[in-house]
Each structure stands twice: as structure tokens, then as C-alpha cells.
Protein backbone atom coordinates (compact mmCIF):
# COMPACT_ATOMS: atom_id res chain seq x y z
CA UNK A 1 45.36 0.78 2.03
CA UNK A 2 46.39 1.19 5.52
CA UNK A 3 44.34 3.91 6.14
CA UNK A 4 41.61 2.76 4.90
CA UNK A 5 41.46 -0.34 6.46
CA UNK A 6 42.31 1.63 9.94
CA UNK A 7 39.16 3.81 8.97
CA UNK A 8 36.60 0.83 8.21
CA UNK A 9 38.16 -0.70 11.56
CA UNK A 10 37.31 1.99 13.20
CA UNK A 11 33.55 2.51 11.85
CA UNK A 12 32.78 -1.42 12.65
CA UNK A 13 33.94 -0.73 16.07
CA UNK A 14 31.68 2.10 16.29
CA UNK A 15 29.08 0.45 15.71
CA UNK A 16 29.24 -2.26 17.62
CA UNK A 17 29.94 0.16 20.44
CA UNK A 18 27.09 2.05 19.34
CA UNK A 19 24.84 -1.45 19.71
CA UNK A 20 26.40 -2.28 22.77
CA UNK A 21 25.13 1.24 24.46
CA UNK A 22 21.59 0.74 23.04
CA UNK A 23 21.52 -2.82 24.13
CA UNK A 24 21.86 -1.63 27.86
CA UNK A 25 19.55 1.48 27.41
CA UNK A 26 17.25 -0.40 25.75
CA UNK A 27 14.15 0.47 28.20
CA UNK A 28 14.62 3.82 27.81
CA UNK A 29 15.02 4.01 23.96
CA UNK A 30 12.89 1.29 23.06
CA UNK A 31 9.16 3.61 22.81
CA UNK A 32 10.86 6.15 20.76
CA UNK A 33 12.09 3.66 18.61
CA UNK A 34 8.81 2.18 17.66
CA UNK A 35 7.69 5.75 16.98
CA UNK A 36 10.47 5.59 14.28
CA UNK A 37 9.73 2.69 13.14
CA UNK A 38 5.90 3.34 12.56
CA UNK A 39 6.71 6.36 10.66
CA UNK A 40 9.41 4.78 7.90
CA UNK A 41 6.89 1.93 7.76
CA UNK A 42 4.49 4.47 6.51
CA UNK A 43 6.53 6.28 4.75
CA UNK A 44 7.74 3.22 2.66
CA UNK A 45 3.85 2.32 2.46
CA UNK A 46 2.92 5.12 0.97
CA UNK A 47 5.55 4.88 -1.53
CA UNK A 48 4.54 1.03 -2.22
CA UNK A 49 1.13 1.28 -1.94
CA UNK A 50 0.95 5.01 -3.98
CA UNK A 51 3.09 3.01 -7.02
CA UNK A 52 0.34 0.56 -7.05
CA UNK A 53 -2.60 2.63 -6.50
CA UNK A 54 -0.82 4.59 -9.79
CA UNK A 55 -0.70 1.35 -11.60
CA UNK A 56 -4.76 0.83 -10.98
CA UNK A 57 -5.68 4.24 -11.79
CA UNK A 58 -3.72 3.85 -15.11
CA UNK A 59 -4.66 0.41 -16.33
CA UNK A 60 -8.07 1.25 -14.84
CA UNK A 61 -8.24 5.04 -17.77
CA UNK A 62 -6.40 2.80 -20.11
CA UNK A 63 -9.21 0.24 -20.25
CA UNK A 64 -11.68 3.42 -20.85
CA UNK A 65 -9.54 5.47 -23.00
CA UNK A 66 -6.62 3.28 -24.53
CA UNK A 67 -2.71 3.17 -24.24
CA UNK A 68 -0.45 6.33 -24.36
CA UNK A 69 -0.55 7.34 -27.13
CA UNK A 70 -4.74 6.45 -28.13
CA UNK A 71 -5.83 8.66 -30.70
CA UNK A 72 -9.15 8.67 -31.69
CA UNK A 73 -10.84 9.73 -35.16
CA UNK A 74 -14.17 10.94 -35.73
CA UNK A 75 -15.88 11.46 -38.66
CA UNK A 76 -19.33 14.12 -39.34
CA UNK A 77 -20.97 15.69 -42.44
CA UNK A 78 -21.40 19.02 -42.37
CA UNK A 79 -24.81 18.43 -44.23
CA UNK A 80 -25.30 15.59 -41.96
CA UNK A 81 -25.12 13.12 -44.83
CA UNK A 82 -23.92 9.58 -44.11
CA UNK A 83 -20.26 9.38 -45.48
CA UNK A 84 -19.05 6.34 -47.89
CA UNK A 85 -18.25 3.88 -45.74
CA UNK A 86 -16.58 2.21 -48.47
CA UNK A 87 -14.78 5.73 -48.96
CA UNK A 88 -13.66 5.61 -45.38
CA UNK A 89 -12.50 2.79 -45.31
CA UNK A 90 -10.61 2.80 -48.03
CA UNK A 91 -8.76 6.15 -46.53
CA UNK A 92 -8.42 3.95 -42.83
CA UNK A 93 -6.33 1.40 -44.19
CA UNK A 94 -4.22 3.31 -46.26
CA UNK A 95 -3.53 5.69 -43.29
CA UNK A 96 -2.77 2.54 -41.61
CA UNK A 97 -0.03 1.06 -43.61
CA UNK A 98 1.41 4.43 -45.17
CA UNK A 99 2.13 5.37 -41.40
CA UNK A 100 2.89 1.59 -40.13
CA UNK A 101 0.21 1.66 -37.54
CA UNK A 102 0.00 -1.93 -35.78
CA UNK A 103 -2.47 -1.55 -32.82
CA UNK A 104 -5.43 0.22 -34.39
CA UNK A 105 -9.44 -0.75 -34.10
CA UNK A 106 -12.71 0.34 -36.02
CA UNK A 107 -15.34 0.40 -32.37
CA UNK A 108 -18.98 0.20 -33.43
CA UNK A 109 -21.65 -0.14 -30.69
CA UNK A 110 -24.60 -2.33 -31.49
CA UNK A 111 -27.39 -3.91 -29.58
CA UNK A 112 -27.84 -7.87 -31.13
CA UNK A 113 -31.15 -9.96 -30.13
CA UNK A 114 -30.15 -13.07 -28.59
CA UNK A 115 -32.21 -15.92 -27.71
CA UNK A 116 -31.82 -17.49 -24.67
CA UNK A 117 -34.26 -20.48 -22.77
CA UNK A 118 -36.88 -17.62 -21.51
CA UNK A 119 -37.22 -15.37 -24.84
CA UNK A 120 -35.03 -13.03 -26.72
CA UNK A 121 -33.28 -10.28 -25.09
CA UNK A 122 -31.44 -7.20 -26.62
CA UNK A 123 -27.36 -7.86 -25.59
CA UNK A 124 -25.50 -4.56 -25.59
CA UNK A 125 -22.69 -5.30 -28.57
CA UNK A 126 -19.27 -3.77 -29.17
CA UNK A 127 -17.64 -4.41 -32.61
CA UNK A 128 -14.33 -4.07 -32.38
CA UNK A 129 -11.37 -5.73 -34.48
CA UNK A 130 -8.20 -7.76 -32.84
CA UNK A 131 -6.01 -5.37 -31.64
CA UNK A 132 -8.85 -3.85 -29.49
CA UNK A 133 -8.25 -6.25 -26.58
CA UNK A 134 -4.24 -4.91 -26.07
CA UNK A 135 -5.24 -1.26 -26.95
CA UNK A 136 -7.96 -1.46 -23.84
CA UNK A 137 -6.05 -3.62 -22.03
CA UNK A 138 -8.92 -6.33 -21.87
CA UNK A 139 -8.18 -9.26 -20.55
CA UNK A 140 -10.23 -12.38 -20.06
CA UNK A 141 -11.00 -14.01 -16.98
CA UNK A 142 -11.73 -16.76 -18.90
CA UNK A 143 -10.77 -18.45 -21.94
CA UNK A 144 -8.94 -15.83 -25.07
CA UNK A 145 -9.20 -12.88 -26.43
CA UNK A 146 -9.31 -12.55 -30.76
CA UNK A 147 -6.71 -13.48 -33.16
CA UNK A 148 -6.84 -13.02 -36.60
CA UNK A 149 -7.65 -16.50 -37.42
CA UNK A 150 -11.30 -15.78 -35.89
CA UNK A 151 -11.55 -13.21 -38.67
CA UNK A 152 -12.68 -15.85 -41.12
CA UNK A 153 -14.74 -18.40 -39.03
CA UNK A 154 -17.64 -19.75 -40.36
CA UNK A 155 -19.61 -19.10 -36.76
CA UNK A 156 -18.61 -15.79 -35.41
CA UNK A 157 -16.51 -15.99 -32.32
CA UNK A 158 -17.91 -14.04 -29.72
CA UNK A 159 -16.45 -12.60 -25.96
CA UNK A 160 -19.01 -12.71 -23.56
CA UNK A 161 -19.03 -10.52 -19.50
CA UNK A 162 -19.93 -12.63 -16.52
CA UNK A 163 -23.55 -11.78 -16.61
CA UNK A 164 -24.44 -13.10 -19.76
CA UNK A 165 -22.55 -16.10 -19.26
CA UNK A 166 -24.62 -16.17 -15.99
CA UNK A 167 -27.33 -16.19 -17.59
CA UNK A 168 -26.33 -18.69 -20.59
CA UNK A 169 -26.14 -21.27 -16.80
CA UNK A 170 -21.82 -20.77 -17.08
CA UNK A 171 -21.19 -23.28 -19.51
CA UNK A 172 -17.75 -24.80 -19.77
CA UNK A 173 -15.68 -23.05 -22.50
CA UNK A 174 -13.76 -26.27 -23.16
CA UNK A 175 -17.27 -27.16 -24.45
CA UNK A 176 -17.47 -24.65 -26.87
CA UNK A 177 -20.15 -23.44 -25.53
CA UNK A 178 -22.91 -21.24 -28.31
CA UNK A 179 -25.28 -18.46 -28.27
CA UNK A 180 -28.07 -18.08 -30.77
CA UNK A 181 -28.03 -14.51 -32.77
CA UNK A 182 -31.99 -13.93 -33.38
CA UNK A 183 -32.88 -12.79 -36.57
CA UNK A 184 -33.92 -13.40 -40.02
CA UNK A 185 -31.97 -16.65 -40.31
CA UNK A 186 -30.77 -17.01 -36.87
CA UNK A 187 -26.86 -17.69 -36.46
CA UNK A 188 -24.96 -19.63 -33.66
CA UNK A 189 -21.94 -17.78 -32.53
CA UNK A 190 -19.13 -19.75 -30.47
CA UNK A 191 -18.05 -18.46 -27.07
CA UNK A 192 -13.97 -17.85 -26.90
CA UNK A 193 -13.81 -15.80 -23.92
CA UNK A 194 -15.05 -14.22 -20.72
CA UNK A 195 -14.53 -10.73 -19.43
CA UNK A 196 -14.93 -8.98 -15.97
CA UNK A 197 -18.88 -7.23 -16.59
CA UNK A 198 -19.00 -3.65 -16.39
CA UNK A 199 -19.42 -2.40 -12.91
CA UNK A 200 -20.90 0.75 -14.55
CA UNK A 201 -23.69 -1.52 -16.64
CA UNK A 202 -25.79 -3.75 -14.90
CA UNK A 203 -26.77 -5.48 -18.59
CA UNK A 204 -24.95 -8.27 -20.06
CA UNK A 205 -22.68 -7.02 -22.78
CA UNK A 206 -20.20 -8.93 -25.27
CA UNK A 207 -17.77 -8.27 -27.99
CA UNK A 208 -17.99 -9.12 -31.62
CA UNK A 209 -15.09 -8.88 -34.51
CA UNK A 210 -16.29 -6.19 -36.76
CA UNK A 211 -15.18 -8.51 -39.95
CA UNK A 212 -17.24 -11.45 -38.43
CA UNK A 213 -20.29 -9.17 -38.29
CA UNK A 214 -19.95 -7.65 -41.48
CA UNK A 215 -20.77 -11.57 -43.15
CA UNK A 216 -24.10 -11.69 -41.02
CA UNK A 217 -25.30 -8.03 -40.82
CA UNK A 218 -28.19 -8.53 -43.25
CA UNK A 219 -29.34 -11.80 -42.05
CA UNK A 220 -29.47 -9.93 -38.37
CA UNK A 221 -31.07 -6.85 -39.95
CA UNK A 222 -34.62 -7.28 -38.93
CA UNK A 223 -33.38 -7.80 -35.46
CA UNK A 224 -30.93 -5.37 -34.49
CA UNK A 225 -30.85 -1.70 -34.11
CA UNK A 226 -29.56 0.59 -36.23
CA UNK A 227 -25.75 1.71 -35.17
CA UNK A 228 -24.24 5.00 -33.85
CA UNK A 229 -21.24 6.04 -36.23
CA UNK A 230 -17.99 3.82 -36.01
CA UNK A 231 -15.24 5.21 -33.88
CA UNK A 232 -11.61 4.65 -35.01
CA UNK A 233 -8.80 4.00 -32.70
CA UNK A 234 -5.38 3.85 -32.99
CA UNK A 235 -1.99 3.24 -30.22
CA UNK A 236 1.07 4.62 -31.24
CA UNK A 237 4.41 5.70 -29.22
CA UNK A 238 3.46 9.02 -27.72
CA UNK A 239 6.31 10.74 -29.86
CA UNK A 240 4.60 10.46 -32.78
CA UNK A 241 1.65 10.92 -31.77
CA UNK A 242 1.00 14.94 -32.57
CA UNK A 243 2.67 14.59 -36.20
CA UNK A 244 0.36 11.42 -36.69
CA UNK A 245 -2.46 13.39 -35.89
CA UNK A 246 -1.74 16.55 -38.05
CA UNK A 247 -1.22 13.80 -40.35
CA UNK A 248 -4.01 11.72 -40.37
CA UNK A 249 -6.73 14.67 -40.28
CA UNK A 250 -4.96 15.98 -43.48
CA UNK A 251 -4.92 12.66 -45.44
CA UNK A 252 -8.71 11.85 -44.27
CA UNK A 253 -9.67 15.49 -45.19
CA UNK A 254 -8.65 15.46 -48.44
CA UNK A 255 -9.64 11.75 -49.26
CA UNK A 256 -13.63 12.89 -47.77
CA UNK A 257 -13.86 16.38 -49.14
CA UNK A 258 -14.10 19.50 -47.28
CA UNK A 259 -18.07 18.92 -46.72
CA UNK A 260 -16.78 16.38 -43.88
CA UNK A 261 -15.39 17.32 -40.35
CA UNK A 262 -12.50 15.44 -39.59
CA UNK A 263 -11.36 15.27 -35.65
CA UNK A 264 -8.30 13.24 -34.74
CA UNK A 265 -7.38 13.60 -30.55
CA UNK A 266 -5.07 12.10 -27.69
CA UNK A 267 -7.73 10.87 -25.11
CA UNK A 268 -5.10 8.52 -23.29
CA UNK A 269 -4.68 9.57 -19.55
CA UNK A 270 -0.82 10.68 -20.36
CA UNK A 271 -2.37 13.71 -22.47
CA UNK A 272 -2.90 15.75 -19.49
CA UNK A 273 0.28 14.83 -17.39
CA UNK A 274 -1.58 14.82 -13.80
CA UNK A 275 -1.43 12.36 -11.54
CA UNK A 276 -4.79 11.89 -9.49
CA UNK A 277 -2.68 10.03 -6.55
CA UNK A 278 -0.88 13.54 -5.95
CA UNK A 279 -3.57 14.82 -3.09
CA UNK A 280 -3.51 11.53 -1.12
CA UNK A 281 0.33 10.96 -1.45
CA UNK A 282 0.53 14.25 -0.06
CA UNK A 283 -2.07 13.80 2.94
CA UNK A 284 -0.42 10.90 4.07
CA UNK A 285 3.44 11.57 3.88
CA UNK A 286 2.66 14.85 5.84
CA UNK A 287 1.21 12.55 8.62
CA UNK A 288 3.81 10.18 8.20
CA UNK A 289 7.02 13.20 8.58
CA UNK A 290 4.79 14.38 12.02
CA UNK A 291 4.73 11.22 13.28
CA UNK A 292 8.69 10.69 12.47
CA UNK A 293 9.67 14.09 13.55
CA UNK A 294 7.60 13.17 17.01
CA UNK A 295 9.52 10.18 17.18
CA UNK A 296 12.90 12.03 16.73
CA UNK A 297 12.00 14.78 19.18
CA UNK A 298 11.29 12.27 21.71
CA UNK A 299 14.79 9.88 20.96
CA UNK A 300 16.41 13.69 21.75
CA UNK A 301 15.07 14.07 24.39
CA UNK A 302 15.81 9.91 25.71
CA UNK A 303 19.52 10.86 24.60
CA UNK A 304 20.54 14.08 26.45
CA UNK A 305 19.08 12.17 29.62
CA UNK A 306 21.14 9.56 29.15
CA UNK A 307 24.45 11.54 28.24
CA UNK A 308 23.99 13.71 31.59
CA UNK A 309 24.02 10.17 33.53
CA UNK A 310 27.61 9.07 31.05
CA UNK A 311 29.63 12.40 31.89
CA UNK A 312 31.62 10.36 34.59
CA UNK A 313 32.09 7.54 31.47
CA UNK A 314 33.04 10.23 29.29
CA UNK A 315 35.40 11.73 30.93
CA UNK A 316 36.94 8.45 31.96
CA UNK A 317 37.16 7.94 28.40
CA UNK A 318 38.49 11.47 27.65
CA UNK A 319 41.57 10.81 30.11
CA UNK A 320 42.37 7.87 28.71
CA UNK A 321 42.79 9.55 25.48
CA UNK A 322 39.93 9.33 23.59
CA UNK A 323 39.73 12.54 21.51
CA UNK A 324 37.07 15.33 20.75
CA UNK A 325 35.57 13.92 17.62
CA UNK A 326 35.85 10.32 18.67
CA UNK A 327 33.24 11.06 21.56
CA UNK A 328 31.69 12.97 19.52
CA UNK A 329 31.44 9.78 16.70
CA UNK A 330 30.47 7.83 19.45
CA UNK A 331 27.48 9.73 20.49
CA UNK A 332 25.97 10.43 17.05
CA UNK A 333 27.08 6.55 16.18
CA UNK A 334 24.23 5.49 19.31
CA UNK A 335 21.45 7.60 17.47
CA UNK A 336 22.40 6.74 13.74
CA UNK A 337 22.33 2.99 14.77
CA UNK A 338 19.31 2.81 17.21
CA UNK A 339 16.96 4.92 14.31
CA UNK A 340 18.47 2.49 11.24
CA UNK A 341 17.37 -0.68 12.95
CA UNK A 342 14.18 0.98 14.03
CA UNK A 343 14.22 2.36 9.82
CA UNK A 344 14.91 -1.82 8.78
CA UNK A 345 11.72 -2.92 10.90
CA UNK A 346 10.25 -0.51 9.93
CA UNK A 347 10.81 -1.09 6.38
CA UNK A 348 10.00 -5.39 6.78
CA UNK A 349 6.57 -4.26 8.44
CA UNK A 350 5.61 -2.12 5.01
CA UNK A 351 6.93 -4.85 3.04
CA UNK A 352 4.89 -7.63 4.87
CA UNK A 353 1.66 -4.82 4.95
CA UNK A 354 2.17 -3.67 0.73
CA UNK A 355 2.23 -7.68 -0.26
CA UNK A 356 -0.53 -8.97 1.96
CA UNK A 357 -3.63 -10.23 0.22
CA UNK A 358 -5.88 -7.79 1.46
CA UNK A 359 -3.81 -4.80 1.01
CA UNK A 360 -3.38 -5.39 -2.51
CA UNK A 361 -6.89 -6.10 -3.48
CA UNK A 362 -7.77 -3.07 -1.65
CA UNK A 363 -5.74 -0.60 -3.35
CA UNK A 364 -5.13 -2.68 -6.98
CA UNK A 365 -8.72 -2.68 -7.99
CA UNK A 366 -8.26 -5.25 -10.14
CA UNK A 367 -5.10 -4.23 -11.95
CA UNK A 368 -3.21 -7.06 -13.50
CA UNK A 369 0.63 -5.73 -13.77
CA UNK A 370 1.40 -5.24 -10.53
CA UNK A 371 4.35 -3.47 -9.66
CA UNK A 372 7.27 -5.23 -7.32
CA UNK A 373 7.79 -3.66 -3.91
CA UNK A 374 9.77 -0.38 -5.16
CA UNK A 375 13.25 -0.27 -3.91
CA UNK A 376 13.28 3.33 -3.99
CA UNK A 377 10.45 2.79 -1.11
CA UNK A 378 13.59 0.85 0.89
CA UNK A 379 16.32 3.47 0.01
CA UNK A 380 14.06 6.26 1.24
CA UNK A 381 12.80 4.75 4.30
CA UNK A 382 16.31 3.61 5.33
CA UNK A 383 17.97 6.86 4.74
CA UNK A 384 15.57 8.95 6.12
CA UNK A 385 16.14 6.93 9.43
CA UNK A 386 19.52 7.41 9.49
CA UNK A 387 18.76 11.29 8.71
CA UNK A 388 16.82 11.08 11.61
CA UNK A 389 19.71 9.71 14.11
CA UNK A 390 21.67 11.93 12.93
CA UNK A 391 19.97 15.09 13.84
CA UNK A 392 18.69 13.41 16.58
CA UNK A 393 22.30 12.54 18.38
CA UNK A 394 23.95 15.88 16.56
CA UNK A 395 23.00 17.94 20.14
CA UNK A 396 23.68 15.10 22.42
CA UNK A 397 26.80 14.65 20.64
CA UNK A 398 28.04 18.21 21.22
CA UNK A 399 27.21 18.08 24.97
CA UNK A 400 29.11 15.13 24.99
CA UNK A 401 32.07 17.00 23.32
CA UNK A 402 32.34 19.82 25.73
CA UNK A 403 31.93 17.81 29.23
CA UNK A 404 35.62 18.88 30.53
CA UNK A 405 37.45 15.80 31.40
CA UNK A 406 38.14 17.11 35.55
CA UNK A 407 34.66 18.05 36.13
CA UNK A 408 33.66 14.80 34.33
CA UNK A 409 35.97 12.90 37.21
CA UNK A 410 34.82 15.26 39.87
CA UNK A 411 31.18 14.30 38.86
């Protein structure tokens, strides 16, 4: 107990002795210093800012493609007849609850007349069923996304983008605002939602449960186009999905007949295992270890200077007693401490920088699960500072070792 409280005592007083030495070269330390300090803070930034540039990229392919794991299913006749849609599905929602598959979506595109105040208009339409929204990660701006109680409404609950609810004059959805579905028999459908419009798709779009359309199809025949063929999603953990997938093209197979193809495949973004970040990540922590390693060359530099001025102090120290490694302690101690408070502002400047406004809208691109500032972004910047000091007072330190104590006196 002793011992170690004589060691700790000893430390603490290093340090402070240490701060003490900096304190008075200051001036001459100080420009190195902020070189240090400007290269953890960008270390630690790229860390941050690379966890949420990640986050973006992900959320941004999981919106496209689904969650890990999104399989998708795809059904063609190899005499391209149309296949039983009763038939299929029949086979999709057995598959469903023989393998317990909660998050799962039939995705039809359709184009639906609606009328507004100036004519009718064609309105890009994606049928999709209630578990589409968490698969894609869709998430209103405005208002909700389905339940399953809109399943059975007697007028169809539609989610509207930004640009059609432009164009509807942006009606208050505590209103319950409507749109008018042209056709035969025209039917109102009741606004639940708002989403973000596609930047890719400068027409106003909106989503429709495929249930809800199913009751209204004929009376919208006339005025809609025919659609493409359903796609079928499902989310499942990513362990099972390649048994799910020999699984499902087996059961679907057999339940179709051999005269139709049956695809099932992973098009989540964890399927190929890359990250796109890798390039940049790498561009910018190269820059960021020049700029530290400059910084370190030139505290080297500051700190053999400034031991060839302390012989005569070190050698008064030396015959006083102090020993070989306690100078040598000392020395290091200087560098470790100057290049750990440069590495802590260093590491509040990259905090303050990764949470500001503009820096996150910058490099989020809209992603809504932001991640905190990474800790491991601290840790590194911190310890690669204190890596730093001590390489950077490991020569000065040795110099400092082998001053002899009468030519230190003589000096």
C-alpha cells in the first residue's frame, strides 16, 4: 500500500512539475502545440463525422433497398403467362407464418388519376402494406405512417410527398384533409401522412395500402394504368437469411409449378460487406497523421533547445540526488503533458465542430438516428497525443540522462 501510494505521489508530482516547466516555456512550446492540437481535432473528426456519414449512407441504401436482412422475391412465367395471383398469394402467406416472418410487404407500383382544382393528373402510386414504412425506414415529416387499423377504412388512407401536398395548397392534417381518386365512381381518400419527395422524381408521388386498393381497383379501372408485377419483400435477422431464402424459393417453386421462375435475393447494403466511407476515411486520416507527425517533429525540435539551455538545472538537480531515470521521467513527463492538454483541446474543438448545426446537416443528409459523439473518437485522440509526447520527449529525455553532473556545474 505503501508503495503504491509512494508511486502515485510521485507521478502527481511529476506532473505538476511537468506543468510547471511548460507554464514558463510556454512561448516557445505554445505553436507546436496548436499543431497537435489541430491534428487530434481532426483525427477525432474524422472518426465522429465518418460514424455519421456511415449512419447516412446506411439509412440513406436502407430506404432504397430495405433493412439487413431484405430479401426480395420475384416471380416470371417461363411462357410469360400471368401467374394466379390468388395462387400466389395463397403460397405468400403461408411462407409467412410457417417461417414467422413479421416485417414483410407485397410493393406494387401504380399510377392513380387524381383530380385536383386545375384537372386530373396521373400521381405516381406505390402499394405497399404496413410494415413497408419500418422495412424502408420511411418516416413522415408529417402526420403517421399505416397501422393495421387503416386496413379496413371505409376511405382509403393515403401518404402523400411534399409536392403533392404542395399542390393540394398544404392543408392542415388535423383537418383531415382529402384527395379525390378519378375514376368510374370517383373515391375520396383521407390524408394520414407526409413524406420527404423524392429528390430523384420531380413528380408528386404517394403511398397506398395494397388491401385498401384492392376494395376500389375496379371502380378506378377506367382510370388507372395497368400495373408492373408485384414485388415481395421481406426483413429478417441476417442469420437466417440464406436458409430462408433456399427456403422460400423451394416452397414457392413447388406451390407454382416448375413452368414459373422463382428468384429470392439479399439486396440490403450488408450483402456486400463494403463500406463506401473507406476511401475518404482514408484520405483524410493520412492528412491528419502528417499534420500530427509535423507537429511532433517540431515539439522535438522546441524540446532539445530547451534541454541544452537546463543542463546547468540538471545537473544541479543530479547533485542533489536526483537519479538517472527520475530526470529522465521528468523530461518525457514535460512532453507527455504539454501534447495531452494540446490532445484534450483538441478533442473539445471536434466535439464542438461534429455537434454544430451545420456540420451535421452537412454530412447526415437527412438521417434520423444519429449517432452520439463516439467515445472511441476521445480514447483515440487522447492516446494518440500522449503517443505523441512520448516519442517526442523520448530523445530529449536521453540527452537529459547523460549530461554528466561536473560538466553540467562547469556549464
Amino acid at each position: 500500500m505503501q508503495l503504491m501510494t509512494g508511486l502515485l505521489a510521485a507521478c502527481v508530482g511529476s506532473v505538476i512539475e511537468a506543468w510547471t516547466e511548460l507554464r514558463v516555456h510556454r512561448t516557445r512550446v505554445l505553436l507546436s502545440l496548436i499543431g497537435v492540437a489541430v491534428a487530434v481535432c481532426s483525427l477525432t473528426s474524422v472518426v465522429a463525422l465518418g460514424d455519421i456519414a456511415q449512419q447516412a449512407t446506411i439509412e440513406s441504401s436502407e430506404r432504397s433497398n430495405g433493412r439487413p436482412a431484405a430479401l426480395s422475391l420475384s416471380l416470371q412465367s417461363q411462357d410469360d403467362q400471368p401467374t394466379d395471383d390468388a395462387l400466389v398469394q395463397t403460397a405468400w402467406t403461408e411462407a409467412l407464418t410457417r417461417y414467422d416472418v413479421t416485417f414483410a410487404s407485397r410493393i406494387i407500383p401504380r399510377q392513380v388519376d387524381v383530380q385536383f382544382v386545375d384537372g386530373v393528373a396521373a400521381v405516381t402510386s406505390t402499394m405497399v402494406d404496413p410494415a413497408y414504412g419500418a422495412m424502408h425506414r420511411v418516416s413522415p415529416e408529417h402526420g403517421r405512417w399505416f397501422t393495421a387499423t387503416d386496413i379496413n377504412r371505409l376511405a382509403p388512407a393515403v401518404i402523400i410527398d411534399e409536392r403533392l401536398w404542395a399542390r393540394l395548397g398544404s392543408p392542415d392534417l388535423a383537418l383531415n384533409p382529402t384527395i379525390s381518386l378519378f375514376g368510374v365512381n370517383p373515391v375520396t381518400a383521407v390524408v394520414v401522412g407526409i413524406v420527404k419527395s423524392p429528390p430523384y422524381n420531380l413528380e408528386p408521388t404517394m403511398f397506398m395500402l395494397n388491401a385498401a386498393y384492392s376494395r376500389i381497383e375496379s371502380t378506378l379501372q377506367a382510370a388507372t394504368v395497368q400495373p408492373a408485377h408485384p414485388a415481395y419483400e421481406l426483413w429478417v435477422p441476417p442469420e437466417n437469411a440464406a436458409d430462408l431464402m433456399t427456403h422460400l424459393q423451394s416452397d414457392f417453386t413447388a406451390t407454382l409449378g416448375e413452368g414459373t421462375i422463382v428468384s429470392v435475393n439479399r439486396q440490403d447494403y450488408a450483402a456486400y460487406g463494403q463500406d463506401p466511407n473507406l476511401s475518404l476515411k482514408l484520405l483524410v486520416s493520412g492528412v491528419s497523421v502528417l499534420l500530427l507527425l509535423l507537429g511532433a517533429l517540431g515539439l522535438l525540435n522546441i524540446s532539445l533547445v530547451t534541454i541544452r539551455q537546463r543542463i546547468q538545472e540538471i545537473g544541479i538537480r543530479r547533485s542533489f540526488g536526483a537519479t538517472a531515470a527520475r530526470v529522465f521521467f521528468a523530461v518525457m513527463m514535460e512532453s507527455v503533458v504539454a501534447t495531452v492538454a494540446a490532445g484534450i483541446v483538441g478533442v473539445m474543438l471536434s466535439m464542438l465542430l461534429v455537434k454544430s448545426p451545420w456540420a451535421t446537416d452537412l454530412v447526415s443528409q437527412g438521417a434520423t438516428d444519429l449517432p452520439p459523439f463516439p467515445l472511441e473518437a476521445a480514447v483515440l485522440g487522447l492516446g494518440i497525443a500522449t503517443l505523441v509526447g512520448a516519442l517526442a520527449g523520448l530523445l530529449p529525455a536521453l540527452v537529459a540522462v547523460r549530461v554528466k553532473v561536473i560538466d553540467a556545474i562547469r556549464y
